[in-house]
C-alpha atoms as a PDB file:
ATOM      1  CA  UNK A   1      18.083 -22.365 -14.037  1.00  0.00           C
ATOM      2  CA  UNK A   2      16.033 -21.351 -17.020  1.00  0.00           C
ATOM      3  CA  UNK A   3      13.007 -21.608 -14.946  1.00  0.00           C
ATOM      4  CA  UNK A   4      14.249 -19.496 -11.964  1.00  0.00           C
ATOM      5  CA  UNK A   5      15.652 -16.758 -15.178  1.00  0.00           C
ATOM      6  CA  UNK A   6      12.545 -16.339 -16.252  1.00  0.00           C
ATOM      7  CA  UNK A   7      10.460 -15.635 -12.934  1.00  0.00           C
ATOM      8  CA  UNK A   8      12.821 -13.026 -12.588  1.00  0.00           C
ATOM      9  CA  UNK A   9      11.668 -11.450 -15.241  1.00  0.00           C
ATOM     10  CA  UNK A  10       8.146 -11.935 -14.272  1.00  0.00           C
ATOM     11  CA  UNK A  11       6.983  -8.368 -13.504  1.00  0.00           C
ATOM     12  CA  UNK A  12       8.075  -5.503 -15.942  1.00  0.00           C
ATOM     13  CA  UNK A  13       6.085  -2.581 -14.876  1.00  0.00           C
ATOM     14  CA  UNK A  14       2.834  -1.294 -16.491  1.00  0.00           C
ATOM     15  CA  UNK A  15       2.008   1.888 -17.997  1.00  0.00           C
ATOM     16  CA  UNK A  16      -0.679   3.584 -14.902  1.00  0.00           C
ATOM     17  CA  UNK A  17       3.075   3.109 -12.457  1.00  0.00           C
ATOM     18  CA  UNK A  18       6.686   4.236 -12.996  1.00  0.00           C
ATOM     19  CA  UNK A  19       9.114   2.175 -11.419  1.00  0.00           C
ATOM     20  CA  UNK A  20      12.678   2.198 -11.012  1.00  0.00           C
ATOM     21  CA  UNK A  21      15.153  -0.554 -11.722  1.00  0.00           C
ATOM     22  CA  UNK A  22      15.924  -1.467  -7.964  1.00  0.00           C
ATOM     23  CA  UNK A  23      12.054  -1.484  -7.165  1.00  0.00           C
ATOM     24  CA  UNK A  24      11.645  -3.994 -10.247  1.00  0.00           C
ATOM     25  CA  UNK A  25      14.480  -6.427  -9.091  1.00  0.00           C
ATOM     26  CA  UNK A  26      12.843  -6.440  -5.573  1.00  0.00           C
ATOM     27  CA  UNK A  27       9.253  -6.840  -6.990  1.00  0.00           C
ATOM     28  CA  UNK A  28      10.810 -10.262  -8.982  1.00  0.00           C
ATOM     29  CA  UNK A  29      13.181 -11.277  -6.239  1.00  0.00           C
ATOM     30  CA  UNK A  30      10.756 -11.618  -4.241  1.00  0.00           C
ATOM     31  CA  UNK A  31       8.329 -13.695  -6.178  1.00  0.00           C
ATOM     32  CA  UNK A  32      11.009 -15.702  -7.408  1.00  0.00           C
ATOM     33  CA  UNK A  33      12.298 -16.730  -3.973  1.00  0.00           C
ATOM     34  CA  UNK A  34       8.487 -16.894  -2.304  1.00  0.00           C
ATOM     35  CA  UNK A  35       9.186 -14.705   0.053  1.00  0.00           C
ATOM     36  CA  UNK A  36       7.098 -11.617   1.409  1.00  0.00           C
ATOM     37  CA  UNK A  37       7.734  -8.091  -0.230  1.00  0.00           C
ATOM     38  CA  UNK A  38       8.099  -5.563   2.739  1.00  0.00           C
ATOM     39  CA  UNK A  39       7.950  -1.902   1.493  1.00  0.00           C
ATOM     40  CA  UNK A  40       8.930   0.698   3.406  1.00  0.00           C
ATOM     41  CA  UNK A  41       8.807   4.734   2.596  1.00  0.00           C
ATOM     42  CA  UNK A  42       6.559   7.780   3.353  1.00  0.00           C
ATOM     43  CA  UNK A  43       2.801   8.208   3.161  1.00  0.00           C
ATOM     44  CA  UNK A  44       2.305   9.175  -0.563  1.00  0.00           C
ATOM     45  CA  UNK A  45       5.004   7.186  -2.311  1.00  0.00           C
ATOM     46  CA  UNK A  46       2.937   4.661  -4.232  1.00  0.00           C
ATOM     47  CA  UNK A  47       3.572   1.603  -1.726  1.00  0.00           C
ATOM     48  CA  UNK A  48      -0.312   0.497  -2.028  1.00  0.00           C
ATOM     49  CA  UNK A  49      -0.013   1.267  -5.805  1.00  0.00           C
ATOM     50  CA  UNK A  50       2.639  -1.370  -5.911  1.00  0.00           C
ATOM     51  CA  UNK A  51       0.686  -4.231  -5.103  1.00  0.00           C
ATOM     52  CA  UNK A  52      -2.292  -3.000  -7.376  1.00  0.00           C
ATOM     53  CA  UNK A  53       0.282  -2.805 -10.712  1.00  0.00           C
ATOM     54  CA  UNK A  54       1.498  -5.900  -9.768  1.00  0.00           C
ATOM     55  CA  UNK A  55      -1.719  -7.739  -9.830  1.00  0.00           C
ATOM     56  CA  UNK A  56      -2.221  -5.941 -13.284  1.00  0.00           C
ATOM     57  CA  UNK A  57       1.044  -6.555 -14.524  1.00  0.00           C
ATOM     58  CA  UNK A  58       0.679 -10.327 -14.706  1.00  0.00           C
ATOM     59  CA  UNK A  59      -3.090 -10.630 -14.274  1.00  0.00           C
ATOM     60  CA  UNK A  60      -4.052 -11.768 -10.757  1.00  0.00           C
ATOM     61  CA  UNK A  61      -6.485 -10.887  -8.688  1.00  0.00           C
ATOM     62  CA  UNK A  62      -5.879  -8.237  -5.594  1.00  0.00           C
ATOM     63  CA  UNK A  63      -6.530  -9.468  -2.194  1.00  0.00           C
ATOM     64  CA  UNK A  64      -6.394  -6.713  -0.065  1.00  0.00           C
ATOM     65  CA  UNK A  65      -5.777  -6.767   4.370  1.00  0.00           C
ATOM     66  CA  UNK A  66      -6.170  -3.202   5.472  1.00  0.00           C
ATOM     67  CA  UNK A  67      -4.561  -3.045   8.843  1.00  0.00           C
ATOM     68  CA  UNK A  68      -5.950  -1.179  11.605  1.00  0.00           C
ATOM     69  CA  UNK A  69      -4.525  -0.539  15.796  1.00  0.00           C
ATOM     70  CA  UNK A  70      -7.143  -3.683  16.442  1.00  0.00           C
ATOM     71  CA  UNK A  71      -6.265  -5.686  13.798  1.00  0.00           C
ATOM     72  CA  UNK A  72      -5.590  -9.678  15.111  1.00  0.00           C
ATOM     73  CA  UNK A  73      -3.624 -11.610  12.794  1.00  0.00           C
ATOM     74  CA  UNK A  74      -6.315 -14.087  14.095  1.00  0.00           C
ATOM     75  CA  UNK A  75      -8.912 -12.169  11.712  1.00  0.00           C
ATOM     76  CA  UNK A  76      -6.363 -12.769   8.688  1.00  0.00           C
ATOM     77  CA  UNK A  77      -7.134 -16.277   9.017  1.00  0.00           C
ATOM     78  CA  UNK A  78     -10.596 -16.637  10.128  1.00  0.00           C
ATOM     79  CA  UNK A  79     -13.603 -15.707  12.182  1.00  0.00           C
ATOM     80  CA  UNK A  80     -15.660 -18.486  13.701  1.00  0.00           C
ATOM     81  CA  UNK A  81     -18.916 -17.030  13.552  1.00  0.00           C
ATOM     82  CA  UNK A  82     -20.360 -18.018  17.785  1.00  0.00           C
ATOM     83  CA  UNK A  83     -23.289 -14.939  17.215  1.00  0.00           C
ATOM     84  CA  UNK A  84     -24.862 -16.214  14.165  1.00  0.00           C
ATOM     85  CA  UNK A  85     -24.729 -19.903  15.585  1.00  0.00           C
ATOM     86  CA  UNK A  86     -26.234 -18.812  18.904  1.00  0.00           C
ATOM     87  CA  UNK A  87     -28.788 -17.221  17.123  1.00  0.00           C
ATOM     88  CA  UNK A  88     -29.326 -20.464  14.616  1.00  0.00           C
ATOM     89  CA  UNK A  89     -29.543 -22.758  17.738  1.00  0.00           C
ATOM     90  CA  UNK A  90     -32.222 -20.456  19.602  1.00  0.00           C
ATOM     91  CA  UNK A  91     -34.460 -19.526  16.597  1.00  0.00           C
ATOM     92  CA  UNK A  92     -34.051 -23.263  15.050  1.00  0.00           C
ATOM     93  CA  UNK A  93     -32.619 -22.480  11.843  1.00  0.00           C
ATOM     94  CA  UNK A  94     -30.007 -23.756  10.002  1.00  0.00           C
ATOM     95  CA  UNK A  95     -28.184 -27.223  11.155  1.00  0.00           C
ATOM     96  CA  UNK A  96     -25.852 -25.804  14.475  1.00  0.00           C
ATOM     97  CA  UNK A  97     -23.924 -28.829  14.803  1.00  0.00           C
ATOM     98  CA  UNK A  98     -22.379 -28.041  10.759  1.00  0.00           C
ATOM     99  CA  UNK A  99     -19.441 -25.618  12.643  1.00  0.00           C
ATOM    100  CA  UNK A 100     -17.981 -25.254   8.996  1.00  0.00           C
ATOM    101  CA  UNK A 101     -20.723 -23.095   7.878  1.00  0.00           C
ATOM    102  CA  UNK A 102     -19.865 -20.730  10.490  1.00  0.00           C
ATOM    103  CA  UNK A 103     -16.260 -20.306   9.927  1.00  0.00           C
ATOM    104  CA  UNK A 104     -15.331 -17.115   7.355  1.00  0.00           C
ATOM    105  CA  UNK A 105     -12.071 -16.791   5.736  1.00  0.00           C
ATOM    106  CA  UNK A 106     -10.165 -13.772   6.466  1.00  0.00           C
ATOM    107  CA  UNK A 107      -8.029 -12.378   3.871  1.00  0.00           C
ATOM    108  CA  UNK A 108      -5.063 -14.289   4.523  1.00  0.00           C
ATOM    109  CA  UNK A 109      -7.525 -17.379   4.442  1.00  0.00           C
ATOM    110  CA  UNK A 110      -9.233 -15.922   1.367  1.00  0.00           C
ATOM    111  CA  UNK A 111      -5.766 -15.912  -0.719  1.00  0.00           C
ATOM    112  CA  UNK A 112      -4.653 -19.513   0.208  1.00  0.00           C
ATOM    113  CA  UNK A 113      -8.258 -21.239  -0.321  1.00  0.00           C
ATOM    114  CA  UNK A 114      -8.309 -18.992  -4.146  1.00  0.00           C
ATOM    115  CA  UNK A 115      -7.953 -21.736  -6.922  1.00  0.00           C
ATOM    116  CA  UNK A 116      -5.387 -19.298  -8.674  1.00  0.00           C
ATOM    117  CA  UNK A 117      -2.654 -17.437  -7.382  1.00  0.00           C
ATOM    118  CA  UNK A 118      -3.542 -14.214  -6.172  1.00  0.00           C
ATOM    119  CA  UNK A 119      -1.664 -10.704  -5.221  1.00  0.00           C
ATOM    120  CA  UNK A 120      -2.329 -10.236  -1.287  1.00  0.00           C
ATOM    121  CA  UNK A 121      -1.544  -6.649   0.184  1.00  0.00           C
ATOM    122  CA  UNK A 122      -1.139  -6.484   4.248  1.00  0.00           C
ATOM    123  CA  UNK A 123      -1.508  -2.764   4.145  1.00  0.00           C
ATOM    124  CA  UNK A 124      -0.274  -0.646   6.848  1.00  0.00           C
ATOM    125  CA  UNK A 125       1.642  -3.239   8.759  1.00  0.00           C
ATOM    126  CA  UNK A 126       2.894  -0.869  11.427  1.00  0.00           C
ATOM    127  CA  UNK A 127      -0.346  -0.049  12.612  1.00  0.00           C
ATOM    128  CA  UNK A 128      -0.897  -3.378  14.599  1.00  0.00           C
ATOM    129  CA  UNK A 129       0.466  -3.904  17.872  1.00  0.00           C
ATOM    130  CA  UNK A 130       3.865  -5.245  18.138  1.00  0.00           C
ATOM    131  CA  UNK A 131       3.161  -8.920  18.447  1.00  0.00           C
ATOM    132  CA  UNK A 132       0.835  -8.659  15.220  1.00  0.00           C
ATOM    133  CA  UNK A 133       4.000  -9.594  12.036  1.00  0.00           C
ATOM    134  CA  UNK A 134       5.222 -12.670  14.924  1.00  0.00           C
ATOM    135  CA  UNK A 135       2.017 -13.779  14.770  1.00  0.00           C
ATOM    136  CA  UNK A 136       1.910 -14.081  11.175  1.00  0.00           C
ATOM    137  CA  UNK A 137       5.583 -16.265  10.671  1.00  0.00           C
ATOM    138  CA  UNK A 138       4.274 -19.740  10.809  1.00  0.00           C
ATOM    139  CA  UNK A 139       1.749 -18.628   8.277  1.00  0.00           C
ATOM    140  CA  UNK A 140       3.889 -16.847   5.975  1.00  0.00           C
ATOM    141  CA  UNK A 141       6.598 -19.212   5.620  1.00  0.00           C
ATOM    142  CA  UNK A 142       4.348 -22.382   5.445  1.00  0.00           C
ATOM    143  CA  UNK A 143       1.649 -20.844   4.077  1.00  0.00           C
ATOM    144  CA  UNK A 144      -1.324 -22.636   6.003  1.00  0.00           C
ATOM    145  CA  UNK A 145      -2.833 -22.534   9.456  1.00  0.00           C
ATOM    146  CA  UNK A 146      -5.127 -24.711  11.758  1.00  0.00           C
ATOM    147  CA  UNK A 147      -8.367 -24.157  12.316  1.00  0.00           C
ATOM    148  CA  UNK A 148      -9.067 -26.386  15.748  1.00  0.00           C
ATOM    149  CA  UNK A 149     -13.250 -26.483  15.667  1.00  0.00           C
ATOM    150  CA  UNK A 150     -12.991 -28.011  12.709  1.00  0.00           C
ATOM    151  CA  UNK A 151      -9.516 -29.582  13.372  1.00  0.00           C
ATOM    152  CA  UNK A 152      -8.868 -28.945   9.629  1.00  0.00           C
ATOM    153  CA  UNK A 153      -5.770 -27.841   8.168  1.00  0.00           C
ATOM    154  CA  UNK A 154      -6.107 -25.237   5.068  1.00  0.00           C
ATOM    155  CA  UNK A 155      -2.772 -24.630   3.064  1.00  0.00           C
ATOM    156  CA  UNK A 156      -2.490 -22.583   0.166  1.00  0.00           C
ATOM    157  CA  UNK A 157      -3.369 -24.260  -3.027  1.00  0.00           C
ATOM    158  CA  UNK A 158      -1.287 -21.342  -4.886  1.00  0.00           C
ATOM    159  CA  UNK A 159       1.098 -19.375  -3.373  1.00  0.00           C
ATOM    160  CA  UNK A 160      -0.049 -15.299  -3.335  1.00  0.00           C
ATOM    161  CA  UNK A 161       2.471 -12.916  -3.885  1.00  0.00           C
ATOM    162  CA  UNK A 162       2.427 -11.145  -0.600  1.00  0.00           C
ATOM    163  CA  UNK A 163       3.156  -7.507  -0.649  1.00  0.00           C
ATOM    164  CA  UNK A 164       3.715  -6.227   3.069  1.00  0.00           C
ATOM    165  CA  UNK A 165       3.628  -2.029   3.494  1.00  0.00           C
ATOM    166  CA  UNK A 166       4.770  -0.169   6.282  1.00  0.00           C
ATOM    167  CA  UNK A 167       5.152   3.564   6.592  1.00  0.00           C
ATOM    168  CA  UNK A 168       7.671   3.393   9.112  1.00  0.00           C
ATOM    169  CA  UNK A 169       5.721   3.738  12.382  1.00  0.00           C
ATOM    170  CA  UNK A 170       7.115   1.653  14.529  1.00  0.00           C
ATOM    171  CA  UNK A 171      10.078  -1.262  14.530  1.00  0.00           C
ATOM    172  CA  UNK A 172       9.244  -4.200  13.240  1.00  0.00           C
ATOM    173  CA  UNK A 173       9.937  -7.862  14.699  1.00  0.00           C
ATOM    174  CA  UNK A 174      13.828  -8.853  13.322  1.00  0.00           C
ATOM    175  CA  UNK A 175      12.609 -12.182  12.755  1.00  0.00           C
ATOM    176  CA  UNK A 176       9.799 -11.126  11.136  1.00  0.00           C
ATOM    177  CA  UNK A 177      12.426  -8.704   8.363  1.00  0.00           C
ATOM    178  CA  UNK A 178      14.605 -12.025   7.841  1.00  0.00           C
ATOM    179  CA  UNK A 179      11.832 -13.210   6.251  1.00  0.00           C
ATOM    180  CA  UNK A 180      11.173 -10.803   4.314  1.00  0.00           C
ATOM    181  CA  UNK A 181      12.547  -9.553   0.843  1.00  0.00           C
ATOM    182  CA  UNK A 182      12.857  -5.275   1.935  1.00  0.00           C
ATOM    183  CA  UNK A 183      12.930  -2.027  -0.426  1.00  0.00           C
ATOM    184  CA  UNK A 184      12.809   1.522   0.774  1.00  0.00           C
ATOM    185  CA  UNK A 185      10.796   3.827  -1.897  1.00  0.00           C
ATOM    186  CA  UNK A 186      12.198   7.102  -1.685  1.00  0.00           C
ATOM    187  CA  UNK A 187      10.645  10.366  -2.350  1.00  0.00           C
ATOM    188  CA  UNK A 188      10.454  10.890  -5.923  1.00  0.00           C
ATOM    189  CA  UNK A 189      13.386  12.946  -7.132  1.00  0.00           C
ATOM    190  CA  UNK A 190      12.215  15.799 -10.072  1.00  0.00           C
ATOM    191  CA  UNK A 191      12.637  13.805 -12.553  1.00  0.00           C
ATOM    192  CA  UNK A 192      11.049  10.981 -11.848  1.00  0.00           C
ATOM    193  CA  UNK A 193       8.501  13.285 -10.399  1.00  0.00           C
ATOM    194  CA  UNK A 194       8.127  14.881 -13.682  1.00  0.00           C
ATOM    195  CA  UNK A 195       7.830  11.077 -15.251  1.00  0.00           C
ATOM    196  CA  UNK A 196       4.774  10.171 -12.890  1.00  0.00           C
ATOM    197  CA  UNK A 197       2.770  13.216 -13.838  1.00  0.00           C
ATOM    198  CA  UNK A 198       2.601  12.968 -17.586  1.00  0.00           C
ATOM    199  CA  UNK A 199       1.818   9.315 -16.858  1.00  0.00           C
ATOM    200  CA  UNK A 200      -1.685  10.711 -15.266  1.00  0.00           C
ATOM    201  CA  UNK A 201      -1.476  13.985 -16.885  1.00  0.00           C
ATOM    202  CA  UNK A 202       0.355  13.545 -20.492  1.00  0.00           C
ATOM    203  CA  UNK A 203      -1.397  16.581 -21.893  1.00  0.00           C
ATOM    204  CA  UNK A 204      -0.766  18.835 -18.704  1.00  0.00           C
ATOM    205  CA  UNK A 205       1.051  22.353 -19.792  1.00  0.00           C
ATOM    206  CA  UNK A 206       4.945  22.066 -19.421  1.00  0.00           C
ATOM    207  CA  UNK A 207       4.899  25.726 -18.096  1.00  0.00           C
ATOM    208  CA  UNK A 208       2.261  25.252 -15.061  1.00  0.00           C
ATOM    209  CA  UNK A 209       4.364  21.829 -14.324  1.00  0.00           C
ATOM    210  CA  UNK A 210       7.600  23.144 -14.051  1.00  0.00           C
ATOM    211  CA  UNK A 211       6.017  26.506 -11.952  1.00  0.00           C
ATOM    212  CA  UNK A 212       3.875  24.208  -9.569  1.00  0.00           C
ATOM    213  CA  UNK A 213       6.902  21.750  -9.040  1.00  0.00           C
ATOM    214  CA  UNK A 214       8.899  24.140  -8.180  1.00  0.00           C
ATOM    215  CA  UNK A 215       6.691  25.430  -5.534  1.00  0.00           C
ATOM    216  CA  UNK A 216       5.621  22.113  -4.643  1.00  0.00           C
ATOM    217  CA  UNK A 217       9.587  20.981  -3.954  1.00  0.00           C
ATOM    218  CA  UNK A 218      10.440  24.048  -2.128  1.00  0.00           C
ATOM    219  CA  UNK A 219       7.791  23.533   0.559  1.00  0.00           C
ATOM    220  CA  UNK A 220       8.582  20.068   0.784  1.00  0.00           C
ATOM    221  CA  UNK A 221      12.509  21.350   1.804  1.00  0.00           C
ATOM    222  CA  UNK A 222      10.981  23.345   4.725  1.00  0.00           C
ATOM    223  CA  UNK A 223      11.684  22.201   7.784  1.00  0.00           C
ATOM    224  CA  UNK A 224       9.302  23.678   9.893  1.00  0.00           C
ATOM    225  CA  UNK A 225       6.309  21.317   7.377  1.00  0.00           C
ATOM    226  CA  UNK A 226       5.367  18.552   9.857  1.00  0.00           C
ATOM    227  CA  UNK A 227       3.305  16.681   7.303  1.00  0.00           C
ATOM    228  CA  UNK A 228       4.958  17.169   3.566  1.00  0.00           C
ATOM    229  CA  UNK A 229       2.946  17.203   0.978  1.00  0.00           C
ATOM    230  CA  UNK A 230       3.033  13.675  -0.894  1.00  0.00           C
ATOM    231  CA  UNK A 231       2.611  12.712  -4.921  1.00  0.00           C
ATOM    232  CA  UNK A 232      -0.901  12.475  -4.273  1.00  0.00           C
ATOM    233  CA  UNK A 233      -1.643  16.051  -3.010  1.00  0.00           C
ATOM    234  CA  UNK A 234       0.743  16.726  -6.051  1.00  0.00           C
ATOM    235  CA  UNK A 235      -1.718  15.376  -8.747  1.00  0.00           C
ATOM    236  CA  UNK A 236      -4.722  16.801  -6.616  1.00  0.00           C
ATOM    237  CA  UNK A 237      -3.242  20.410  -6.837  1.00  0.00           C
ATOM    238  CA  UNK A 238      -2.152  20.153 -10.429  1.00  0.00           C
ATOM    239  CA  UNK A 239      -5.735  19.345 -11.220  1.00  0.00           C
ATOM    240  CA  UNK A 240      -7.023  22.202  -9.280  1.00  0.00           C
ATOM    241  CA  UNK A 241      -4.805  24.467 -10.930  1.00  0.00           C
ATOM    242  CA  UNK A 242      -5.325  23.278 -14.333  1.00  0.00           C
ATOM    243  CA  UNK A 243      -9.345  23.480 -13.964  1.00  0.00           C
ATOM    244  CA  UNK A 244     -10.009  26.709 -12.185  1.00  0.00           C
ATOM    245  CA  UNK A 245      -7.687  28.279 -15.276  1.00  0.00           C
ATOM    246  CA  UNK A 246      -5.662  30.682 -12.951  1.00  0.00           C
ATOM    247  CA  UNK A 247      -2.766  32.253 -14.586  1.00  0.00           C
ATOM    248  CA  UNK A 248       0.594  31.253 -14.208  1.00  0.00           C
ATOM    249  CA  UNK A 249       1.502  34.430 -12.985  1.00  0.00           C
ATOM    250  CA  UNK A 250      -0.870  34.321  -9.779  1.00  0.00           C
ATOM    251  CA  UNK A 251       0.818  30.953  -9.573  1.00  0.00           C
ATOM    252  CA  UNK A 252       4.492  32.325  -9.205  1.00  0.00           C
ATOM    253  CA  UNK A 253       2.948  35.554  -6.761  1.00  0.00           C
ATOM    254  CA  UNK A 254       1.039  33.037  -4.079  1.00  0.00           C
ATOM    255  CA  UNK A 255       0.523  29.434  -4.074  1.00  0.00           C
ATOM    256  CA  UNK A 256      -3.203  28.933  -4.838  1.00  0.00           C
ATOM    257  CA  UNK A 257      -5.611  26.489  -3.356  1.00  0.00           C
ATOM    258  CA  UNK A 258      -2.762  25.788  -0.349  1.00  0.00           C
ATOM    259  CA  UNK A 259      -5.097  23.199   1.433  1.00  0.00           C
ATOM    260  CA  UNK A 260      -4.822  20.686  -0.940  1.00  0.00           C
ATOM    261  CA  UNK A 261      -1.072  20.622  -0.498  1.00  0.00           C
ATOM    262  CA  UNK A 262      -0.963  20.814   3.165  1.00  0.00           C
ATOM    263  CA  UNK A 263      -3.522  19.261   5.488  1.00  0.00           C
ATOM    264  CA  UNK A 264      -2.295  20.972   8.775  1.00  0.00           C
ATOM    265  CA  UNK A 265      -2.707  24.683  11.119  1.00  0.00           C
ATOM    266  CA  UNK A 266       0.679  24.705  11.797  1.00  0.00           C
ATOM    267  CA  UNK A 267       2.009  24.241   8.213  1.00  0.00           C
ATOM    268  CA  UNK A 268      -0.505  26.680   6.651  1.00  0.00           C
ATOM    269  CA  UNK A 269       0.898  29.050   9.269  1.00  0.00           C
ATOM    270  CA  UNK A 270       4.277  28.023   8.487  1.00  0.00           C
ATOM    271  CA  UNK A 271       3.786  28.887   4.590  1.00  0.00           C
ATOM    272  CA  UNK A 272       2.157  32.346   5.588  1.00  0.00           C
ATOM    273  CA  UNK A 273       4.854  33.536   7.632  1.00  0.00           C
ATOM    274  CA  UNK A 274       7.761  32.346   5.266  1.00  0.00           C
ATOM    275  CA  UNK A 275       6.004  34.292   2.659  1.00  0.00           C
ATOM    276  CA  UNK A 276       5.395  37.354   4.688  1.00  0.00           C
ATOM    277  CA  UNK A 277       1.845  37.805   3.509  1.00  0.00           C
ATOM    278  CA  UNK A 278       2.460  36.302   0.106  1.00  0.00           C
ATOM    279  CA  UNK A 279       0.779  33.467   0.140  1.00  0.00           C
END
């Protein structure tokens, strides 16, 4: 039991990313019961962040699978390589009839053949097609795959923490989620808000924080915003604020340098007409 305790206890945080208790327990459960870490939440809420504090909480390297709409879970794996051994066999170089040299490990093949255990992010899960996180079970959960030109079997030699992210797209698989260990980041409340600032900006001024929060949180409780502003845009505006040196009272009369809070027509328009001009 000792054992199990103290993998548990494996991740604490680190100083670059605030997290909160439940978000810690998650982060441990899951990497004490091998299992894959599927985060959910908005664009903006430090989901991709996780995975890199992890890996520099306790010191592993970052593997990272961006997803994309064409993504295979076939190129997780790997990618037998026909071009370049066409090309070998016409132009007579290279030995064609060594297939191994022409198979490539994918990400997911790159994080099971690493000597040491390694932090792999599948980022963006949602933005596969449906059949993309079924295609992945057998992997996950035995952690190897087949690779039938060579007929060889590769299995992890250390199991990677897998951190799965999802922005909440689309439904995925329910046998895929049984699998998986699940947290929900929310939108940072204020406070915590307030917390993740001073981690990037500890010598920012507490006046122009608490003015351009306020404005930042009231647009975000509009409902006619289609794409909220996230933390990101957040530290992006509080930079531009801080280095063009406007005063705080043109600050609290109009909401300077708009578009790098909002990224849309429609919600620039929408800010223009609540304010009646003032913005």
């Amino acid at each position: 039991m000792k054992e199990n305790k103290d993998k548990l206890n494996r991740f604490s945080g680190t100083e670059s990313y605030v997290i909160t208790d439940e978000l810690r327990s998650s982060v441990n459960a899951a990497i004490a019961l091998e299992k894959p870490l599927l985060i959910k939440g908005e664009p903006g809420t430090g989901k991709t962040l996780l995975a890199e504090a992890i890996a520099e909480g306790l010191g592993l390297d970052l593997i990272t699978w961006n997803i994309k709409s064409t993504t295979k879970a076939q190129d997780g794996l790997y990618v037998y390589d026909t071009v370049q051994r066409l090309y070998d066999s016409q132009f007579g170089e290279g030995d064609v009839a060594n297939i191994e040299k022409y198979i490539k490990p994918g990400k997911l093949g790159e994080a099971f053949t690493k000597g040491n255990q390694a932090v792999l992010l599948i980022d963006e899960i949602d933005k596969a097609d449906l059949e993309f996180p079924n295609d992945l079970l057998w992997e996950l959960d035995r952690m190897e795959f087949y690779i039938p030109e060579t007929k060889e079997t590769v299995r992890a030699k250390s199991r990677p923490i897998v951190v799965i992210t999802s922005n909440a797209e689309k439904e995925l698989p329910d046998a895929f989620l049984r699998r998986c260990i699940f947290h929900y980041i929310a939108f940072p409340e204020y406070e915590q808000m307030e917390e993740i600032v001073r981690v990037h900006y500890p010598d920012i001024d507490g006046k122009l924080l608490a003015l351009a929060m306020k404005k930042f949180y009231e647009i975000r409780e509009m409902d006619s915003i289609r794409k909220k502003p996230s933390t990101s845009e957040l530290l992006d505006w509080l930079m531009a604020l801080s280095l063009s040196g406007i005063s705080l009272q043109k600050i609290g009369e109009k909401i300077p340098y708009l578009g790098v809070l909002l990224k849309k027509d429609q919600d620039l328009d929408a800010i223009t007409k609540k304010g009646r001009g003032r913005y």
